[in-house]
PDB file of N, CA and C in Angstrom:
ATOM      1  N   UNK A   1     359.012  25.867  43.405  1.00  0.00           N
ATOM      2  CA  UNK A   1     360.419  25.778  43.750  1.00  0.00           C
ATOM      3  C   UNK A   1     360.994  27.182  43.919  1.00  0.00           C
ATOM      4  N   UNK A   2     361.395  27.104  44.816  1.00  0.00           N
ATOM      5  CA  UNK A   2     362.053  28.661  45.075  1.00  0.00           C
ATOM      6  C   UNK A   2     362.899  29.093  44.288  1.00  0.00           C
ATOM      7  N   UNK A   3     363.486  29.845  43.537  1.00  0.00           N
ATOM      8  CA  UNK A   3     364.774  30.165  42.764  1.00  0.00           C
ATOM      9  C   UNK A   3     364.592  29.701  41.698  1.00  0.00           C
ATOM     10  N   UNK A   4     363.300  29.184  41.060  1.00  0.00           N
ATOM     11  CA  UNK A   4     363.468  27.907  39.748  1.00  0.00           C
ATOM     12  C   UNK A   4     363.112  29.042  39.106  1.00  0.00           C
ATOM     13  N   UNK A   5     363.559  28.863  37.565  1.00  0.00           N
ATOM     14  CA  UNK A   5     363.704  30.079  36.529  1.00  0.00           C
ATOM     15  C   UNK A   5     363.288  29.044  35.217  1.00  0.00           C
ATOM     16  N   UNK A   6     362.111  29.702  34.740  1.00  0.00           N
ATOM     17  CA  UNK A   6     361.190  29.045  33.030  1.00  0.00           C
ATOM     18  C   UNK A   6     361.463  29.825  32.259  1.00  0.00           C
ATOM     19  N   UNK A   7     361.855  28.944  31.261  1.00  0.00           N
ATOM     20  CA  UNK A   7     362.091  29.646  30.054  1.00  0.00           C
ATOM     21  C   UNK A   7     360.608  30.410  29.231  1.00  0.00           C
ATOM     22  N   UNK A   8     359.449  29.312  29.718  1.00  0.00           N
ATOM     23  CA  UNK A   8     358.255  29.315  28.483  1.00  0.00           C
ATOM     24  C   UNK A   8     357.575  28.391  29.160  1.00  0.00           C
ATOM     25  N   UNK A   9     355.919  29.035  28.803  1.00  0.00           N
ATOM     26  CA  UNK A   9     354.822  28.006  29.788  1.00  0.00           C
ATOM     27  C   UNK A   9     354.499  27.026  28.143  1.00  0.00           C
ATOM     28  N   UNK A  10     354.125  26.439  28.126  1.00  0.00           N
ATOM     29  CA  UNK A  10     353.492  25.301  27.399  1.00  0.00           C
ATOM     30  C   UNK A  10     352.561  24.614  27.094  1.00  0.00           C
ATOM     31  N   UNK A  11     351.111  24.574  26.586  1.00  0.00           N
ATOM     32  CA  UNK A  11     350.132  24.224  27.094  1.00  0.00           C
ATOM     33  C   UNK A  11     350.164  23.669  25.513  1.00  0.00           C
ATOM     34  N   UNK A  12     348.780  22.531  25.764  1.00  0.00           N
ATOM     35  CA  UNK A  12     347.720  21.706  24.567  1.00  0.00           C
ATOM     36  C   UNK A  12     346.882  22.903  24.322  1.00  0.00           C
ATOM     37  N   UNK A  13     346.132  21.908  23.252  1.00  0.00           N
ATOM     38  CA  UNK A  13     345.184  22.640  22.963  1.00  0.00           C
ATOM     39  C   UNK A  13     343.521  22.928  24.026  1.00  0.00           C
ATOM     40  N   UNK A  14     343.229  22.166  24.978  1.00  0.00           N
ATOM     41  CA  UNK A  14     342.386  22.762  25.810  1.00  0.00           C
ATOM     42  C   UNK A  14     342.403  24.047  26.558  1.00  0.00           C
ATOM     43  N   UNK A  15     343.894  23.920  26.788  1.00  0.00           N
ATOM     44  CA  UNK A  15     344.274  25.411  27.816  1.00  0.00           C
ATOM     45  C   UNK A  15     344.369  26.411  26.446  1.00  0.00           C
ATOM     46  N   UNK A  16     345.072  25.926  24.914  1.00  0.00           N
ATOM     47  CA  UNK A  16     345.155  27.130  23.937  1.00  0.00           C
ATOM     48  C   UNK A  16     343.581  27.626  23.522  1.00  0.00           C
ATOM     49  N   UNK A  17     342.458  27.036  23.938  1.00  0.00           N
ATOM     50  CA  UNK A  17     341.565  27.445  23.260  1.00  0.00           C
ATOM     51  C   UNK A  17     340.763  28.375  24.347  1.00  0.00           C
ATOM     52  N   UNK A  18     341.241  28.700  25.634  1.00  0.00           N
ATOM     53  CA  UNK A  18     340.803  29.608  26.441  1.00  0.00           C
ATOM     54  C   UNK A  18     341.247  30.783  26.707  1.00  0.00           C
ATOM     55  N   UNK A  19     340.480  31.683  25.608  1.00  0.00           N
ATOM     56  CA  UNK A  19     341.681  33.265  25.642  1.00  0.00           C
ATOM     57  C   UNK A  19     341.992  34.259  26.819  1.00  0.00           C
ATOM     58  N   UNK A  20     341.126  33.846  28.364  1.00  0.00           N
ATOM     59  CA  UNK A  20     341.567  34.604  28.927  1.00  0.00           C
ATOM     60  C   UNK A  20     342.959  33.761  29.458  1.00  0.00           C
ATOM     61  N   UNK A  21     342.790  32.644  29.623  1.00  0.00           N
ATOM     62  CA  UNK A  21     344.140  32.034  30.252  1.00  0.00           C
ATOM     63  C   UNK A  21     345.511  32.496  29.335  1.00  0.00           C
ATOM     64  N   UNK A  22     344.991  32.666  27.635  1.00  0.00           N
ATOM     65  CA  UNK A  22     346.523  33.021  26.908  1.00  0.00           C
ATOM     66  C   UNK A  22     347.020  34.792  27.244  1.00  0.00           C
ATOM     67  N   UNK A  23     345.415  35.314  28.081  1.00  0.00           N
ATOM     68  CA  UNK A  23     345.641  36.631  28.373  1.00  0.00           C
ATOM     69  C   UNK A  23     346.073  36.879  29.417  1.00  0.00           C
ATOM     70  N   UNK A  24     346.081  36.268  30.549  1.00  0.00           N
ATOM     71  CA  UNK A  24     346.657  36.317  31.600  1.00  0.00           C
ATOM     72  C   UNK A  24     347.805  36.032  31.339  1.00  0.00           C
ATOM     73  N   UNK A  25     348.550  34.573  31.034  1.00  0.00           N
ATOM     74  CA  UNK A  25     349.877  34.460  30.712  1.00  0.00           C
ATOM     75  C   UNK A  25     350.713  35.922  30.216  1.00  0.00           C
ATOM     76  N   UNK A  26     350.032  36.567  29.006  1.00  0.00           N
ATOM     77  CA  UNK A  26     350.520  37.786  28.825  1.00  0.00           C
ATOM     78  C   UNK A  26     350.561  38.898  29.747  1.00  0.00           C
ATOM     79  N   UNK A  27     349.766  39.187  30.299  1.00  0.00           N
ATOM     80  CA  UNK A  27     349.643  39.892  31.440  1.00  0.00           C
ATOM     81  C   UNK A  27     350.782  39.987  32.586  1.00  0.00           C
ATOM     82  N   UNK A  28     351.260  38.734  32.618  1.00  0.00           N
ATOM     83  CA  UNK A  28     352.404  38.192  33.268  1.00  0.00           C
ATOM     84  C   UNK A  28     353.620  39.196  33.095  1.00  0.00           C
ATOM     85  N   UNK A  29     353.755  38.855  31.644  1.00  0.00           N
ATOM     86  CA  UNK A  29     354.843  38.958  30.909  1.00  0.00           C
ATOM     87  C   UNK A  29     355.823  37.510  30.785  1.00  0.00           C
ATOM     88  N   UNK A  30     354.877  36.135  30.325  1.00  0.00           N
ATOM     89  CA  UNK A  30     355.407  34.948  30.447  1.00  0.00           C
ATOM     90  C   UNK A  30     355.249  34.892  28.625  1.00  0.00           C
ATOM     91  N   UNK A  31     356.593  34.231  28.429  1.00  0.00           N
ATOM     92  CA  UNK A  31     356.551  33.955  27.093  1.00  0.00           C
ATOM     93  C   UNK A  31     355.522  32.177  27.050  1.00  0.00           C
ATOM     94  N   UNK A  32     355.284  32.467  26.112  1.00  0.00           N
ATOM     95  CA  UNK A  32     354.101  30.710  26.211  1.00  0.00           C
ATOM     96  C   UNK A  32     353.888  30.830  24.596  1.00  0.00           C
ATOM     97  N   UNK A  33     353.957  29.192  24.584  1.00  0.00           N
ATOM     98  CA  UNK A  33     353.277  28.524  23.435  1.00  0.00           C
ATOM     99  C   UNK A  33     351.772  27.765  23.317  1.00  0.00           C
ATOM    100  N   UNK A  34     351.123  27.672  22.523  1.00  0.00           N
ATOM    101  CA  UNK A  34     349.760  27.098  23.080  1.00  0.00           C
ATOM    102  C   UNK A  34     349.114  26.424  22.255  1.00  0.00           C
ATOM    103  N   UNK A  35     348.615  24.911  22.090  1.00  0.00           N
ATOM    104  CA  UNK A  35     347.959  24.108  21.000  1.00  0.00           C
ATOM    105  C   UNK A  35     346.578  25.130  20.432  1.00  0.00           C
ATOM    106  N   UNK A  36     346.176  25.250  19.366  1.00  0.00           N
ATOM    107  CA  UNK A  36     344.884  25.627  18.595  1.00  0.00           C
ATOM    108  C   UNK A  36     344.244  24.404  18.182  1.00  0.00           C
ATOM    109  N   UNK A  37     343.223  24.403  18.723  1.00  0.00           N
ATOM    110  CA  UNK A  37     341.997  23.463  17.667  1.00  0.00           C
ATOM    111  C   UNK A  37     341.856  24.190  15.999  1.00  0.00           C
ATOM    112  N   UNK A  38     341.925  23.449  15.370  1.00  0.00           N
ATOM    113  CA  UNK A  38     341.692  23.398  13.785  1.00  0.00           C
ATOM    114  C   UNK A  38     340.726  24.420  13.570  1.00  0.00           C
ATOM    115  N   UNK A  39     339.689  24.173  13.994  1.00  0.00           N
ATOM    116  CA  UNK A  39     338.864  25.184  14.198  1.00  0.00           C
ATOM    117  C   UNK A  39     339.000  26.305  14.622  1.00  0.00           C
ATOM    118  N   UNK A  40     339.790  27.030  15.096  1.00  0.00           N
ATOM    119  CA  UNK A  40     339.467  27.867  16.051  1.00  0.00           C
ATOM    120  C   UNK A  40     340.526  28.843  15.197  1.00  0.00           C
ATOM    121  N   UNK A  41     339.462  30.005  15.712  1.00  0.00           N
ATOM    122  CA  UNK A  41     339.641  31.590  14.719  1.00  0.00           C
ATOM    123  C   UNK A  41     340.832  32.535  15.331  1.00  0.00           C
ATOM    124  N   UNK A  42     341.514  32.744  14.023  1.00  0.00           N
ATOM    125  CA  UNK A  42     342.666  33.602  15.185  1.00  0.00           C
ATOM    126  C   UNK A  42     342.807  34.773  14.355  1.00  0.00           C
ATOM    127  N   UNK A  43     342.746  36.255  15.309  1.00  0.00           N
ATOM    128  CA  UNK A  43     343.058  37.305  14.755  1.00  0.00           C
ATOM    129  C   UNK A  43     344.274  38.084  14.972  1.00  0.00           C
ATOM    130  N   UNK A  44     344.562  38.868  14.441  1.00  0.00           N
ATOM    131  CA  UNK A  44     345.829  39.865  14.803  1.00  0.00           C
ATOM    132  C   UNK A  44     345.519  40.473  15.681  1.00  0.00           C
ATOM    133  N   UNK A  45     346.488  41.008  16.823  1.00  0.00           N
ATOM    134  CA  UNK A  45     346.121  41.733  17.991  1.00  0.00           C
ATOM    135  C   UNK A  45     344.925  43.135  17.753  1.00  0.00           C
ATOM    136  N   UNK A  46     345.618  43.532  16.305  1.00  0.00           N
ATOM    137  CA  UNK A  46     345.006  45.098  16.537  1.00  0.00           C
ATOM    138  C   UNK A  46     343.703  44.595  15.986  1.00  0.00           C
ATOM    139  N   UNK A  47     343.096  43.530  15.897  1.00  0.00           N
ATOM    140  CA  UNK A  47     341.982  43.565  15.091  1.00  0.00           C
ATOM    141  C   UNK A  47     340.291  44.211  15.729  1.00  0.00           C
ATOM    142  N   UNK A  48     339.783  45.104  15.477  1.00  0.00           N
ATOM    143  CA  UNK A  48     338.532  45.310  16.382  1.00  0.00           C
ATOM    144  C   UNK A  48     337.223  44.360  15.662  1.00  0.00           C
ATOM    145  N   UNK A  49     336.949  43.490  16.150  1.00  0.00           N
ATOM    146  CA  UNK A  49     335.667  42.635  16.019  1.00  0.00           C
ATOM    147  C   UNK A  49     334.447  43.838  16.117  1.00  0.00           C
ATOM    148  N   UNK A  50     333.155  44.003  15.295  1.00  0.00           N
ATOM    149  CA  UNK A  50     332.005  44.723  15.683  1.00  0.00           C
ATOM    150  C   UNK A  50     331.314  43.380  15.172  1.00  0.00           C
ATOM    151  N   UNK A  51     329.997  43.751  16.438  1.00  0.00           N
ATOM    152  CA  UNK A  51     328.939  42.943  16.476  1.00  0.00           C
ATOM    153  C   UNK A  51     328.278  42.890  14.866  1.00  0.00           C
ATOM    154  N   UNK A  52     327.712  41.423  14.682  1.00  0.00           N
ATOM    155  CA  UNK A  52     327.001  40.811  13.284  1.00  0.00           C
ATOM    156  C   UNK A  52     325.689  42.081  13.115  1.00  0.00           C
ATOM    157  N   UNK A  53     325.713  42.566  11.965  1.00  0.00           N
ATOM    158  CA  UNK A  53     324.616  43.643  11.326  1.00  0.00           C
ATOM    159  C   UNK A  53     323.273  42.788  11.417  1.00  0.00           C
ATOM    160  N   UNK A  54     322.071  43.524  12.310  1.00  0.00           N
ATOM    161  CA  UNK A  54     320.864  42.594  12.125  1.00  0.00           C
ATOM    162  C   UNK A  54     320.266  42.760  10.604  1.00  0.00           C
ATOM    163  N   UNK A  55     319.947  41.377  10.288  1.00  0.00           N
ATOM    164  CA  UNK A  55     319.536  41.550   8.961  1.00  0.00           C
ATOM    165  C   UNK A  55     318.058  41.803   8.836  1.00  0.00           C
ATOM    166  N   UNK A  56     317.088  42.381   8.074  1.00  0.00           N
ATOM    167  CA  UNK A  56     315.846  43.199   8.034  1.00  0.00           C
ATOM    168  C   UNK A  56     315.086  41.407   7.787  1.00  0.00           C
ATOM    169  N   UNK A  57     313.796  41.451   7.903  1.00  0.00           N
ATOM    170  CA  UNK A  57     313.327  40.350   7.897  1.00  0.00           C
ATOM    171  C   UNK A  57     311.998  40.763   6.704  1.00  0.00           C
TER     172      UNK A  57
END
């Protein structure tokens, strides 16, 4: 719609559990809300993940 103005995108949890789609939205600069599966791991932005230590056998 031409001229139409969103407050906020909205999604379930299939679209919340795909982080590039919640990264793109940001990318935007679109405010959005997004369902989480129970499961599913959430970190703070600044967090740096390093790869699992191989363990000696």
């Amino acid at each position: 719609m031409a001229g139409a103005r969103f407050g906020a995108v909205l999604a379930d949890a299939e679209y919340g559990k795909v982080a590039d789609f919640r990264q793109k939205l940001s990318e935007q600069g679109l405010t959005w809300a997004v369902g989480i599966l129970p499961t599913q791991t959430v970190y703070p932005a600044d967090v740096m993940i390093a790869p699992a230590m191989k363990v000696a056998e």
